[in-house]
Protein backbone atom coordinates (compact mmCIF):
# COMPACT_ATOMS: atom_id res chain seq x y z
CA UNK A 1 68.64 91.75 31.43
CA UNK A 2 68.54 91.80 35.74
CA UNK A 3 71.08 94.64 36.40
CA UNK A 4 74.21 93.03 37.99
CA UNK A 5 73.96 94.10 41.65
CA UNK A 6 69.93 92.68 42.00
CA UNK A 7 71.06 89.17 39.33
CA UNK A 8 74.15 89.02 42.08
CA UNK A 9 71.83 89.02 45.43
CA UNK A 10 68.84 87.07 43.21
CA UNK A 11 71.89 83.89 42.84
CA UNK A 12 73.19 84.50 46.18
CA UNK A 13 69.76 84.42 47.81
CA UNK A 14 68.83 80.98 45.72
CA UNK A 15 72.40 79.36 46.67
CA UNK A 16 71.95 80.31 50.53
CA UNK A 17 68.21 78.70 50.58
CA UNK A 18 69.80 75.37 48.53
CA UNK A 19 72.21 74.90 50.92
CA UNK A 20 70.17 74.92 53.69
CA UNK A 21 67.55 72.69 52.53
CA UNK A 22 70.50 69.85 52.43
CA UNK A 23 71.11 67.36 55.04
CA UNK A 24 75.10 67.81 53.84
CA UNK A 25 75.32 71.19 54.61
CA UNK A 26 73.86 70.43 58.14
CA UNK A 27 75.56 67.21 58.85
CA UNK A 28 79.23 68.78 57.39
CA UNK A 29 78.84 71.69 60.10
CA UNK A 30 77.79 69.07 62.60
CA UNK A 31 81.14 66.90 62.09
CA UNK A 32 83.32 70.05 62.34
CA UNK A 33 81.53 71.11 65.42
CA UNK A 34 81.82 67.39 67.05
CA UNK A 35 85.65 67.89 65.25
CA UNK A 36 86.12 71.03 67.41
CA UNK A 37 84.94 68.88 70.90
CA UNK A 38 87.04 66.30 70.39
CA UNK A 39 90.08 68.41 69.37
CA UNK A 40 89.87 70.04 72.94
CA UNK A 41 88.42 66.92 75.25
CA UNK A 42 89.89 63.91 73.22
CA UNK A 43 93.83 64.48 74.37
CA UNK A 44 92.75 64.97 77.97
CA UNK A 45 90.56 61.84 77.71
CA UNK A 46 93.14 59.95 76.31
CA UNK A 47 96.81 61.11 77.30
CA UNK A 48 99.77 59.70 75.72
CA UNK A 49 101.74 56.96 77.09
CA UNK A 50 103.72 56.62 79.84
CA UNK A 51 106.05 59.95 80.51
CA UNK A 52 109.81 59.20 80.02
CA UNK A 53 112.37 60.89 82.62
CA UNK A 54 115.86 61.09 82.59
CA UNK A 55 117.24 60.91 86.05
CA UNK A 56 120.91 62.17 87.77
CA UNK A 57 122.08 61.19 90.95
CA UNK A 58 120.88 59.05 93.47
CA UNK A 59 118.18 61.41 95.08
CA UNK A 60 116.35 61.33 92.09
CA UNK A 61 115.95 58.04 91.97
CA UNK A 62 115.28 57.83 95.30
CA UNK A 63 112.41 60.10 94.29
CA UNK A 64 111.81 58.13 90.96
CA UNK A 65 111.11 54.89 93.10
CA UNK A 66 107.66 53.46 92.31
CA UNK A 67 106.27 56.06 90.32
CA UNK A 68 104.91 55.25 86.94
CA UNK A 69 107.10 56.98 84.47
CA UNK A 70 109.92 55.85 81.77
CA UNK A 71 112.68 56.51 83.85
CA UNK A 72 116.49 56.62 81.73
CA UNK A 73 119.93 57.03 84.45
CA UNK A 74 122.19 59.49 82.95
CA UNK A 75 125.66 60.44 84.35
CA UNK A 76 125.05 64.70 84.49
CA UNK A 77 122.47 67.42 84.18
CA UNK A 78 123.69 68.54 80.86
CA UNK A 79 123.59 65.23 79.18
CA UNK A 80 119.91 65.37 80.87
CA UNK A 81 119.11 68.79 79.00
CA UNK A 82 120.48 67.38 76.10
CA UNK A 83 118.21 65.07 75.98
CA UNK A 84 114.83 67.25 76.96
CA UNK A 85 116.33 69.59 74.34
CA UNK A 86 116.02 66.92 71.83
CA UNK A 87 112.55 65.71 73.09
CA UNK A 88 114.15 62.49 73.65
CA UNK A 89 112.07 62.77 77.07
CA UNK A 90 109.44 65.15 78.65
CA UNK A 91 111.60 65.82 81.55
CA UNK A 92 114.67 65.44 83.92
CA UNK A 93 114.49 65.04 87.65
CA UNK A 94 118.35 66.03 89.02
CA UNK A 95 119.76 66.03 92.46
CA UNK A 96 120.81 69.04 93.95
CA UNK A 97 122.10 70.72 96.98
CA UNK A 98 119.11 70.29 98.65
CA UNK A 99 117.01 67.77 96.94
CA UNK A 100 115.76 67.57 93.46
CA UNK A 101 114.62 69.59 90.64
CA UNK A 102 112.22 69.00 87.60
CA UNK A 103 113.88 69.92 84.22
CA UNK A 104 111.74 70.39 81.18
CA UNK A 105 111.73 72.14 77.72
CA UNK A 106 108.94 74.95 77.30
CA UNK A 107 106.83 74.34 80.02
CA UNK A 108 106.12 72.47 83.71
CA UNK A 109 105.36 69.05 82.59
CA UNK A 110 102.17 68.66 84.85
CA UNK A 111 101.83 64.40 84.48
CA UNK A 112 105.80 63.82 85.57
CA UNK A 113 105.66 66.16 88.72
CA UNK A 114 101.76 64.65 89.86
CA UNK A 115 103.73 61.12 89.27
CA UNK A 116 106.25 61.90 92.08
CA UNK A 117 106.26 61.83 95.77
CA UNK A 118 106.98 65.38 96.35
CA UNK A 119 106.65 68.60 94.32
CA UNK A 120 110.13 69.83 93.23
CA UNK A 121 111.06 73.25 91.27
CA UNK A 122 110.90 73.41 87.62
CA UNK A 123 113.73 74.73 85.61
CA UNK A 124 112.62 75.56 82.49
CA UNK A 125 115.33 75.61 79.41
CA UNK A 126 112.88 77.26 76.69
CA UNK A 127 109.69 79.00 78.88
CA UNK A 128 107.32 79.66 76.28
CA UNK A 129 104.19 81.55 76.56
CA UNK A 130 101.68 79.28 75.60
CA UNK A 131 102.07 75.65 76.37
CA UNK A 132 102.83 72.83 73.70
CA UNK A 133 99.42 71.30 74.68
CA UNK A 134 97.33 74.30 74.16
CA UNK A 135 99.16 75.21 71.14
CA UNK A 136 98.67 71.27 69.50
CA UNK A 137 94.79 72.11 70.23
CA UNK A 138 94.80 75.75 68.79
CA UNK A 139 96.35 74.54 65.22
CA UNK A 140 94.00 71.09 64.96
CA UNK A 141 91.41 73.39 65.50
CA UNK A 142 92.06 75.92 63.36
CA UNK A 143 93.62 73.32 60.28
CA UNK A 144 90.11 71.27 60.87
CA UNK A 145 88.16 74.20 60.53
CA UNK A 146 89.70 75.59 57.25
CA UNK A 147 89.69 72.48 55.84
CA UNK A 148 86.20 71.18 56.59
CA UNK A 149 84.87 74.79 55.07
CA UNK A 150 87.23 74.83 52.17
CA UNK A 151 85.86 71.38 51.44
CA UNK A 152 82.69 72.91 51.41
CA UNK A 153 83.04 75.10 48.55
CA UNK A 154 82.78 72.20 46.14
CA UNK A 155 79.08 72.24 46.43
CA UNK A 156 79.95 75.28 44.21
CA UNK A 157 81.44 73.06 41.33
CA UNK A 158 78.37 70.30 42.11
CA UNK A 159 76.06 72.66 41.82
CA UNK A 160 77.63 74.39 38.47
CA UNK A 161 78.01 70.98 36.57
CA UNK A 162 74.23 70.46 37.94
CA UNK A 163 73.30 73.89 36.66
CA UNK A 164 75.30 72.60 32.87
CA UNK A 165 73.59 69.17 32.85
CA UNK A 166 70.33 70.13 33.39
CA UNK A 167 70.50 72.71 30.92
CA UNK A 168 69.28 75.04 33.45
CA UNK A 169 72.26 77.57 33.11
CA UNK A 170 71.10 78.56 29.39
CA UNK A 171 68.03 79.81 31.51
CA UNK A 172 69.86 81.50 33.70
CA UNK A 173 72.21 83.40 31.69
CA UNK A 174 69.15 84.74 28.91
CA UNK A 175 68.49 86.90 32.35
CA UNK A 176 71.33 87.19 34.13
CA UNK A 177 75.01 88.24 33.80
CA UNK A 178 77.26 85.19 34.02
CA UNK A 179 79.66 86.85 36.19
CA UNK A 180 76.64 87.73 38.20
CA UNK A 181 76.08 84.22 38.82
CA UNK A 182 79.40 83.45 40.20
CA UNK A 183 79.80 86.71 42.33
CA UNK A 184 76.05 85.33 43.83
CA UNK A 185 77.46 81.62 44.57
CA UNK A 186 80.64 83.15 46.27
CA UNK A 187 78.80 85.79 48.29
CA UNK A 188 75.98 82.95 49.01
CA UNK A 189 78.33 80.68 50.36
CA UNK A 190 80.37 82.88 52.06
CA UNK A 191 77.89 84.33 54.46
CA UNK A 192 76.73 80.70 55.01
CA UNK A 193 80.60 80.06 56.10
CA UNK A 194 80.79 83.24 58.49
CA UNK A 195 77.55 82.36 59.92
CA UNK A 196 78.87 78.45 60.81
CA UNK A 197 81.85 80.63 62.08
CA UNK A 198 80.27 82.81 64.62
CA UNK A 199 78.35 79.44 65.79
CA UNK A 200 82.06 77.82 66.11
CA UNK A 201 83.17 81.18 68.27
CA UNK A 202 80.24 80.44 70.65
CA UNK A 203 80.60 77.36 71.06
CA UNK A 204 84.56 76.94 71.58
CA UNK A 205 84.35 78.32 75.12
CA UNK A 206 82.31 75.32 75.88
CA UNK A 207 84.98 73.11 74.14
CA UNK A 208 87.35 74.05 76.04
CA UNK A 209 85.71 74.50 79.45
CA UNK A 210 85.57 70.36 79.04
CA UNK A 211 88.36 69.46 77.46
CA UNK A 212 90.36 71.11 80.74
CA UNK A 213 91.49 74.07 78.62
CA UNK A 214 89.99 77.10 80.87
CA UNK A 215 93.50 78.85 80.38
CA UNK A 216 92.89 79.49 76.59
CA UNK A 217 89.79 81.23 76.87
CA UNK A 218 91.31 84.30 77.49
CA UNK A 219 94.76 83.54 75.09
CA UNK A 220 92.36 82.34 72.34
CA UNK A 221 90.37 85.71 71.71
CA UNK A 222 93.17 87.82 69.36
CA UNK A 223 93.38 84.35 67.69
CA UNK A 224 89.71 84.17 66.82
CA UNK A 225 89.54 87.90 65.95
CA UNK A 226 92.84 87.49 63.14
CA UNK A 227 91.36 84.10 62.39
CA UNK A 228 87.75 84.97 61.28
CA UNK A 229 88.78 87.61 58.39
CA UNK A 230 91.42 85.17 57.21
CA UNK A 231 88.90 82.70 57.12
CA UNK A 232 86.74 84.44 54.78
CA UNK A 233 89.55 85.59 52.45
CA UNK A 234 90.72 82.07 52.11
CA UNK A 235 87.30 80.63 51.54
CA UNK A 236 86.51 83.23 49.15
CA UNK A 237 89.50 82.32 47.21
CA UNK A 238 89.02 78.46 47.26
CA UNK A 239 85.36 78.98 46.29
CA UNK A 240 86.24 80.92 42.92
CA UNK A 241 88.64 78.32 42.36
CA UNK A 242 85.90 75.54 42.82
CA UNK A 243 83.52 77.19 40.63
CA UNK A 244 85.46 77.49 37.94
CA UNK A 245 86.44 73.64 38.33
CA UNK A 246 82.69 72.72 37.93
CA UNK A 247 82.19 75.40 34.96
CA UNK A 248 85.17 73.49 33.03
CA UNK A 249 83.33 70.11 32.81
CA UNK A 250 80.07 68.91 31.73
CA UNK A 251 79.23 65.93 33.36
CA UNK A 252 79.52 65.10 37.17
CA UNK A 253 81.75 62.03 36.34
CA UNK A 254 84.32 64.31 35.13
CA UNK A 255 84.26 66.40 37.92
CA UNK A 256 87.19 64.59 39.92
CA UNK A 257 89.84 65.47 37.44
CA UNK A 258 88.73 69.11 37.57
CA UNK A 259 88.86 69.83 41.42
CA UNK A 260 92.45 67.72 41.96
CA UNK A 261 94.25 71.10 41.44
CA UNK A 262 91.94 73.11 43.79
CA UNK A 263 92.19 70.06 46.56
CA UNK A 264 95.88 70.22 46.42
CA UNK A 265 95.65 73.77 47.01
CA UNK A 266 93.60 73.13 50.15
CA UNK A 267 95.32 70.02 51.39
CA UNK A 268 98.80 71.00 50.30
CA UNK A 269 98.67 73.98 53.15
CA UNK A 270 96.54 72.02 55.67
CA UNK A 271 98.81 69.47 56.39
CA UNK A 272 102.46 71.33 56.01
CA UNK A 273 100.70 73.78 58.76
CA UNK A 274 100.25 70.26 60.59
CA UNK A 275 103.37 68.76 59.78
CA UNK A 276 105.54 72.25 60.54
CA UNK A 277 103.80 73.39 63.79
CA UNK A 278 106.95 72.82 65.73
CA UNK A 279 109.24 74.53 62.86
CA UNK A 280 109.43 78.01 63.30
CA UNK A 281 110.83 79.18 60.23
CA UNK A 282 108.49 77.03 58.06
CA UNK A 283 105.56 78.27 60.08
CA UNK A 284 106.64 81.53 59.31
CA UNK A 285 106.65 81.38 55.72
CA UNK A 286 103.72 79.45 55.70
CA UNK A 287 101.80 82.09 57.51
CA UNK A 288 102.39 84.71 54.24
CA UNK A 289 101.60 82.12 51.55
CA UNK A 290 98.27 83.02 50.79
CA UNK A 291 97.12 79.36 50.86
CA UNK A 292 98.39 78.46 54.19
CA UNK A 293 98.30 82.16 55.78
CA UNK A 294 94.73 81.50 56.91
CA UNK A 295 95.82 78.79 59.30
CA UNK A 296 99.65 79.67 60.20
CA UNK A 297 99.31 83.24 61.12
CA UNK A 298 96.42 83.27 63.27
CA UNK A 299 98.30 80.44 65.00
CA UNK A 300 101.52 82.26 65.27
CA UNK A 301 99.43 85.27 66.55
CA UNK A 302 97.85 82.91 69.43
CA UNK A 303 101.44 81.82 70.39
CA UNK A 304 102.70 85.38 69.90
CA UNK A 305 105.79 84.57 67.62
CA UNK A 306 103.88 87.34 65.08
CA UNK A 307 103.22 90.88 65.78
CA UNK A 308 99.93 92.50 64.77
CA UNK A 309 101.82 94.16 61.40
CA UNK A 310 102.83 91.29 60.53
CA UNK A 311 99.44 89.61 60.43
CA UNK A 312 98.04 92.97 58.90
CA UNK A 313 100.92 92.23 56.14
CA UNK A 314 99.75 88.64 55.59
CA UNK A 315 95.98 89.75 55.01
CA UNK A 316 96.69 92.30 52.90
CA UNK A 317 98.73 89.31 51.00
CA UNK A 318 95.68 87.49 51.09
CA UNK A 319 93.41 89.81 50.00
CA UNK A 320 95.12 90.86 46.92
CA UNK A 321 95.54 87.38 46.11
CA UNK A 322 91.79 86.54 46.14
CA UNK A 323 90.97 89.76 44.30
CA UNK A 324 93.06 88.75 41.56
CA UNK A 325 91.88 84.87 42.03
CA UNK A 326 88.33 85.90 41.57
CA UNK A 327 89.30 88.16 38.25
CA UNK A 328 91.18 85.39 36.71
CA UNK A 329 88.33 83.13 37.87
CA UNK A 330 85.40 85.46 36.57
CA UNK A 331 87.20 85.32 33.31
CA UNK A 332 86.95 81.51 32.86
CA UNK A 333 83.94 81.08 34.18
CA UNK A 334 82.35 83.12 31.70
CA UNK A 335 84.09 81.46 29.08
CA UNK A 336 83.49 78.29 30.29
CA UNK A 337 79.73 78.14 31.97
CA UNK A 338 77.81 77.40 28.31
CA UNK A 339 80.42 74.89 26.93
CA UNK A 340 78.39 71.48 27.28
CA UNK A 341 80.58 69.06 25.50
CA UNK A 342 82.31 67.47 27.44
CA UNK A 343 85.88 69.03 29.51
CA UNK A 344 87.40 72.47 28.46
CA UNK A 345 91.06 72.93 28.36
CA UNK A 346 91.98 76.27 30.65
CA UNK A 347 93.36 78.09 27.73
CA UNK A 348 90.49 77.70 25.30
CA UNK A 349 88.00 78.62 28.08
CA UNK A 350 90.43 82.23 28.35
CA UNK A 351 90.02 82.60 25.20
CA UNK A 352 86.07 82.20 24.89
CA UNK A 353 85.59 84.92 27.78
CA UNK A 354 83.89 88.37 26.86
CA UNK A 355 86.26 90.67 26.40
């Protein structure tokens, strides 16, 4: 039998030519890189509707008069903050001593102050360092990316079932180790995912160069550097997960019912990074959840709300989680691969491994 290092490179060698002969592979990393252009151009393109203002005193609406924003009267500048606190409106214009100021949450709110007739100071109640805008575009990017290559890894659990229909994996394993074969698909497919990466990398400057973002292209760097290695771990984990989902089922049609689990586990963290982005706390649990870390902490890094041990922390969380993922999924898959009768209950594929 192939020793297990050469049987490992032989499979990962075969999966990386397969997936490069396929029109999906090419046209999947052609929507995440038109994904990645609109993420950064599309909100500049179209910007949301018209800005709402609250306004105090009579020489800010003096100021207000004619211009095209959402403008509310309030009787004082705190009930104004109150409300830009509670995002009730991007801004407050309120009359002072000598004329008007702009009031506004985390940072200057560009459209309200180009809407005016003059150019007033900003007061700023929360400064943050990296604007909401460029933040919204750092986690779509970075959720869209994940996702689109996690979702990629079930060509792993296609290609298994293929391998079990076809009969072609009783081939396969009279030469080769069986946990040889699913070290080769994971290493296979991951160097095809950190090769689409470093393509993304060079091409995000561009992104954001249109989309208006040349501010980023310095912030975004750390990001990208913490984001690439979590990247890897998480895909490494999902794809262990997704070959074992094809290995427990013997027939394409049954497929579906295998990989729900494994696509919760990928769109379960995907959209709470979405849906918490604004939610400190949540985003900071997320970001050590080894699910969701690969998203939320290179996010929190780009914003700086995480220090670099932190992130260290969270990778090393990561890491040992995928080690132990890919022991747990070695296990099954071995005791799982050569079962071609229909699908395999978890527990009876455990106990069919090689000890």
């Amino acid at each position: 039998m192939t020793s297990f290092a050469a049987a490992t490179r032989l499979i990962a060698e075969r999966e990386i030519r397969t997936m490069l002969r396929l029109k999906g592979f090419w046209i999947g990393f052609a929507v995440v890189l038109a994904g990645l252009f609109a993420v950064a151009i599309l909100p500049t393109v179209f910007g949301g509707g018209k800005p709402s203002v609250a306004a105090v005193g009579s020489s800010a609406a003096a100021v207000l008069t004619g211009a095209d924003l959402d403008v509310r009267q309030v009787d004082s500048r705190s009930a104004a903050e109150d409300l830009v606190r509670a995002e009730d409106v991007d801004a407050a214009v309120v009359s002072d001593g000598s004329g008007v100021r702009v009031v506004a949450l985390s940072d200057p709110p560009v459209t309200v102050i180009a809407a005016l007739h003059t150019a007033p100071p900003v007061d700023l109640l929360a400064p943050a360092a990296v604007s909401h805008g460029a933040r919204t575009v750092v986690i779509q990017a970075f959720a869209l990316v994940f996702f689109v290559f996690g979702m990629g890894g079930a060509a792993v659990a296609q290609g298994t079932v293929s391998e079990k229909q076809t009969r072609v994996v009783e081939i396969l394993v009279s030469t080769i180790p069986v946990r040889a074969m699913l070290a080769g698909k994971i290493i296979g497919h991951s160097l095809l995912t950190i090769g689409q990466a470093v393509l993304l990398i060079v091409a995000a400057p561009l992104a954001l160069r249109l989309g208006g973002h040349t501010e980023l292209l310095a912030m975004t760097g750390p990001a990208l550097g913490w984001f690439v290695p979590f990247l890897c771990l998480g895909f490494v984990l999902l794809t262990a997960l997704w070959a074992v989902a094809g290995s427990m089922v013997s027939r394409q049609e049954d497929l579906g019912s295998s990989m729900s689990l494994v696509m919760l586990l990928l769109l379960g963290p995907y959209l709470g990074v979405l849906m918490a982005s604004d939610n400190e706390i949540v985003l900071t649990v997320l970001s050590y959840v080894p699910f969701s870390a690969a998203i939320a902490m290179p996010v929190r890094m780009f914003t700086g709300d995480a220090q670099a041990w932190e992130a260290l922390v969270a990778l090393g969380l990561l890491a040992g989680t995928t080690v132990l993922i890919v022991l747990f999924a070695s296990r099954l898959y071995s005791g799982s691969l050569l079962h071609t009768r229909g699908k395999l209950a978890l527990t009876t594929a455990w106990k069919q491994a090689e000890n």
